[in-house]
C-alpha atoms as a PDB file:
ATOM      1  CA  UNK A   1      -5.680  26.135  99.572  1.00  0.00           C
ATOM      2  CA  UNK A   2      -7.346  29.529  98.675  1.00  0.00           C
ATOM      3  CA  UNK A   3      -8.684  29.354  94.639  1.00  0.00           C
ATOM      4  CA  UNK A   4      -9.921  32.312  92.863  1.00  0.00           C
ATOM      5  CA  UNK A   5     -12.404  32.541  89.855  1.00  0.00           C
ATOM      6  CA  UNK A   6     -10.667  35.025  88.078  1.00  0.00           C
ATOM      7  CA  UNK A   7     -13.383  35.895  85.437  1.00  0.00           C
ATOM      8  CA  UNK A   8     -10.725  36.351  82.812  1.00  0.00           C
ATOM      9  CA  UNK A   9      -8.311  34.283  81.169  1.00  0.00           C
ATOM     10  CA  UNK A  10      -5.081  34.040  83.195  1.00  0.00           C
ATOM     11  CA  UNK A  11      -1.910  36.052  81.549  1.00  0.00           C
ATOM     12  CA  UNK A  12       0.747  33.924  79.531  1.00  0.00           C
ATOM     13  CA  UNK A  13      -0.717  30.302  81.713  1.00  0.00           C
ATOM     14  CA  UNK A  14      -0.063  31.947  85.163  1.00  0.00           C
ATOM     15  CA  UNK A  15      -2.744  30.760  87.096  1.00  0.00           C
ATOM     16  CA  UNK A  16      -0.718  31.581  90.805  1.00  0.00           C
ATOM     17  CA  UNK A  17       0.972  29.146  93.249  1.00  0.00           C
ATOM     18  CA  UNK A  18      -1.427  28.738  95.516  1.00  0.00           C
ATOM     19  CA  UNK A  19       0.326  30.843  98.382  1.00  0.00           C
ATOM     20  CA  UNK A  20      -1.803  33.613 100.452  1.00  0.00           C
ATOM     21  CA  UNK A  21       0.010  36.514  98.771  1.00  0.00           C
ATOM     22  CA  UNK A  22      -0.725  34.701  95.314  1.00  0.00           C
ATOM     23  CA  UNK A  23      -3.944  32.676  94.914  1.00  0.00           C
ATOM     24  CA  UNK A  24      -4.594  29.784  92.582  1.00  0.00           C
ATOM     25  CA  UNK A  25      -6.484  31.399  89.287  1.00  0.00           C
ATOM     26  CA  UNK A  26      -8.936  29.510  87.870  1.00  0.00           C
ATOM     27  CA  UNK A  27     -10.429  31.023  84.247  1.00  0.00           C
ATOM     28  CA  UNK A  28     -13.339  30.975  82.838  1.00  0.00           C
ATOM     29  CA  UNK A  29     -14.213  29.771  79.467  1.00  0.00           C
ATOM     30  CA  UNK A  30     -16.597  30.842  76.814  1.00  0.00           C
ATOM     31  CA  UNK A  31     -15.484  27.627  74.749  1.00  0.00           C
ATOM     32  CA  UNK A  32     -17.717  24.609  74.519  1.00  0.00           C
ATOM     33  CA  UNK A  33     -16.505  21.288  76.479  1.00  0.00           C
ATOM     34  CA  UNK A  34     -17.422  18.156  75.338  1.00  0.00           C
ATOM     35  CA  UNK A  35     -17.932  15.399  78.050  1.00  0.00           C
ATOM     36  CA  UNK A  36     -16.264  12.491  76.448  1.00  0.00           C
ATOM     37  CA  UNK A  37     -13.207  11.528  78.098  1.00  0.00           C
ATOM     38  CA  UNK A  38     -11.300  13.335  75.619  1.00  0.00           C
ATOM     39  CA  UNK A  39      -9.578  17.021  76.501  1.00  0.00           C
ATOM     40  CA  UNK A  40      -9.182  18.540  73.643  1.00  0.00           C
ATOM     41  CA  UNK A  41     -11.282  21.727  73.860  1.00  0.00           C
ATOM     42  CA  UNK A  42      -9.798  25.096  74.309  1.00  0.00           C
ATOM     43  CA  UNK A  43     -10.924  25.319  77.379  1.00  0.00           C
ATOM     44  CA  UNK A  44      -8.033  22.547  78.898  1.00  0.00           C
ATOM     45  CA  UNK A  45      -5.665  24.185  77.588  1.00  0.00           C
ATOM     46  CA  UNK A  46      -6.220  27.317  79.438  1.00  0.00           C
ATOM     47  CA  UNK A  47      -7.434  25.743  81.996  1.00  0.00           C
ATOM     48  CA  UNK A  48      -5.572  25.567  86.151  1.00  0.00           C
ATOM     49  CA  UNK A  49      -3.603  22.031  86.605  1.00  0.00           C
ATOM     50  CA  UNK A  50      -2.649  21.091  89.846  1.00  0.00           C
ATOM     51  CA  UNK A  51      -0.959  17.470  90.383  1.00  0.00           C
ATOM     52  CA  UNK A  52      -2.873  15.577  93.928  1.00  0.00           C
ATOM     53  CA  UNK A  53       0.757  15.187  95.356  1.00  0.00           C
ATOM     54  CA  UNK A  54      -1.113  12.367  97.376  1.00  0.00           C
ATOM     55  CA  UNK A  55      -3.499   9.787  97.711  1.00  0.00           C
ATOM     56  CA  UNK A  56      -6.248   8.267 100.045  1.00  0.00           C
ATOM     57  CA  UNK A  57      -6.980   5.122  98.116  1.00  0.00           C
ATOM     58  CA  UNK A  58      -4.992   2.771  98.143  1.00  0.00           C
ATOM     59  CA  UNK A  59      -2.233   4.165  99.831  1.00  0.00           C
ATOM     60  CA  UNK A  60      -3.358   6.488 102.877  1.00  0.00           C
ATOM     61  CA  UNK A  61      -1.998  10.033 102.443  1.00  0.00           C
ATOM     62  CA  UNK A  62       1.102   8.798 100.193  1.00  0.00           C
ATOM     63  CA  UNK A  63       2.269  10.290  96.922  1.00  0.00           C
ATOM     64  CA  UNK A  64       0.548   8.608  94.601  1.00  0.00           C
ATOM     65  CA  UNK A  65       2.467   5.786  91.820  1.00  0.00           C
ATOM     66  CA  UNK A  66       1.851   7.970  89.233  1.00  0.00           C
ATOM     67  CA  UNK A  67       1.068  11.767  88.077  1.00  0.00           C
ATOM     68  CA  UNK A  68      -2.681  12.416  88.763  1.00  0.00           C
ATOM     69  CA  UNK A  69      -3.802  15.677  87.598  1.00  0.00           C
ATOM     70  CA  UNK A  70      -6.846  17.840  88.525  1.00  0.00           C
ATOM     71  CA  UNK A  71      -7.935  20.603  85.321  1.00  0.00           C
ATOM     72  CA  UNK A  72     -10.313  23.603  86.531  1.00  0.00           C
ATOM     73  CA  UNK A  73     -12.339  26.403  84.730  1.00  0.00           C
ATOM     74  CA  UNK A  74     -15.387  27.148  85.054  1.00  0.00           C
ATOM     75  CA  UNK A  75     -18.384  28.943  82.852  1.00  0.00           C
ATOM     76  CA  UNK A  76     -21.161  31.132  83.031  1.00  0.00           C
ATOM     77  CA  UNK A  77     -23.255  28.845  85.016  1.00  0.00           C
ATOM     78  CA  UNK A  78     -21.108  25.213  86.342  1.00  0.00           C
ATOM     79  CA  UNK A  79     -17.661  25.100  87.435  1.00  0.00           C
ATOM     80  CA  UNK A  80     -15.650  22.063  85.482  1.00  0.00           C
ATOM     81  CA  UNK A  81     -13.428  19.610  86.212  1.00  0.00           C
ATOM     82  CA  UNK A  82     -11.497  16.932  85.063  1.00  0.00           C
ATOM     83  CA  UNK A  83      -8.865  14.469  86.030  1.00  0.00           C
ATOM     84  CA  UNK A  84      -6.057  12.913  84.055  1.00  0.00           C
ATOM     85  CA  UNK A  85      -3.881  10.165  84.848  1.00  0.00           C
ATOM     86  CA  UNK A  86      -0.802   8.569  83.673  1.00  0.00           C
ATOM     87  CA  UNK A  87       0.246   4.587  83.467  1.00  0.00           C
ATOM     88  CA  UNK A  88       3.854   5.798  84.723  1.00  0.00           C
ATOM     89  CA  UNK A  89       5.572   7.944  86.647  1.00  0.00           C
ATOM     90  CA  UNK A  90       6.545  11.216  84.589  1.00  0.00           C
ATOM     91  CA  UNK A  91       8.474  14.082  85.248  1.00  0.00           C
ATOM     92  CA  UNK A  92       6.616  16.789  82.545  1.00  0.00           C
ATOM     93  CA  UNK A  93       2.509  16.875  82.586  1.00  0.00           C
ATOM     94  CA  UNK A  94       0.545  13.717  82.109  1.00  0.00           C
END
């Protein structure tokens, strides 16, 4: 998996699929993120969401119950990251 700070926000939420010939985008923020558990900021919503299509614990290298998500952007100085997770199975974003 090849993932590219793009240094801009991405055009219209395309953020790539991850292929050789088109990279994951990840963009950065000049918006303020609160670490509380809640992601609300600007920056989430522009930020790249991939779902882990698997899992380790627990299961070993199963899908996983239920959607797990993984948000990225990054700022001047620290890249960011956050995780959400849903009590059932869902077909649309967590």
């Amino acid at each position: 998996m090849e993932i590219v700070l793009s240094g801009q926000d991405s055009e219209q939420g395309n953020h790539g699929t991850g292929t050789v010939e088109d990279l994951y985008l990840v963009s950065k923020t000049e918006s303020e993120i609160q670490v509380d558990a809640v992601l609300d900021e600007e920056a989430w919503k522009k930020a790249l969401v991939l779902e882990l299509k698997y899992e380790v614990r627990p299961g070993e290298n199963v899908p996983p119950p239920v959607c797990t998500e993984v948000l990225l952007t990054y700022e001047r100085m620290n890249v960011q990251n956050a995780r959400r997770a849903c009590t059932q199975r869902t077909s649309a974003s967590c």
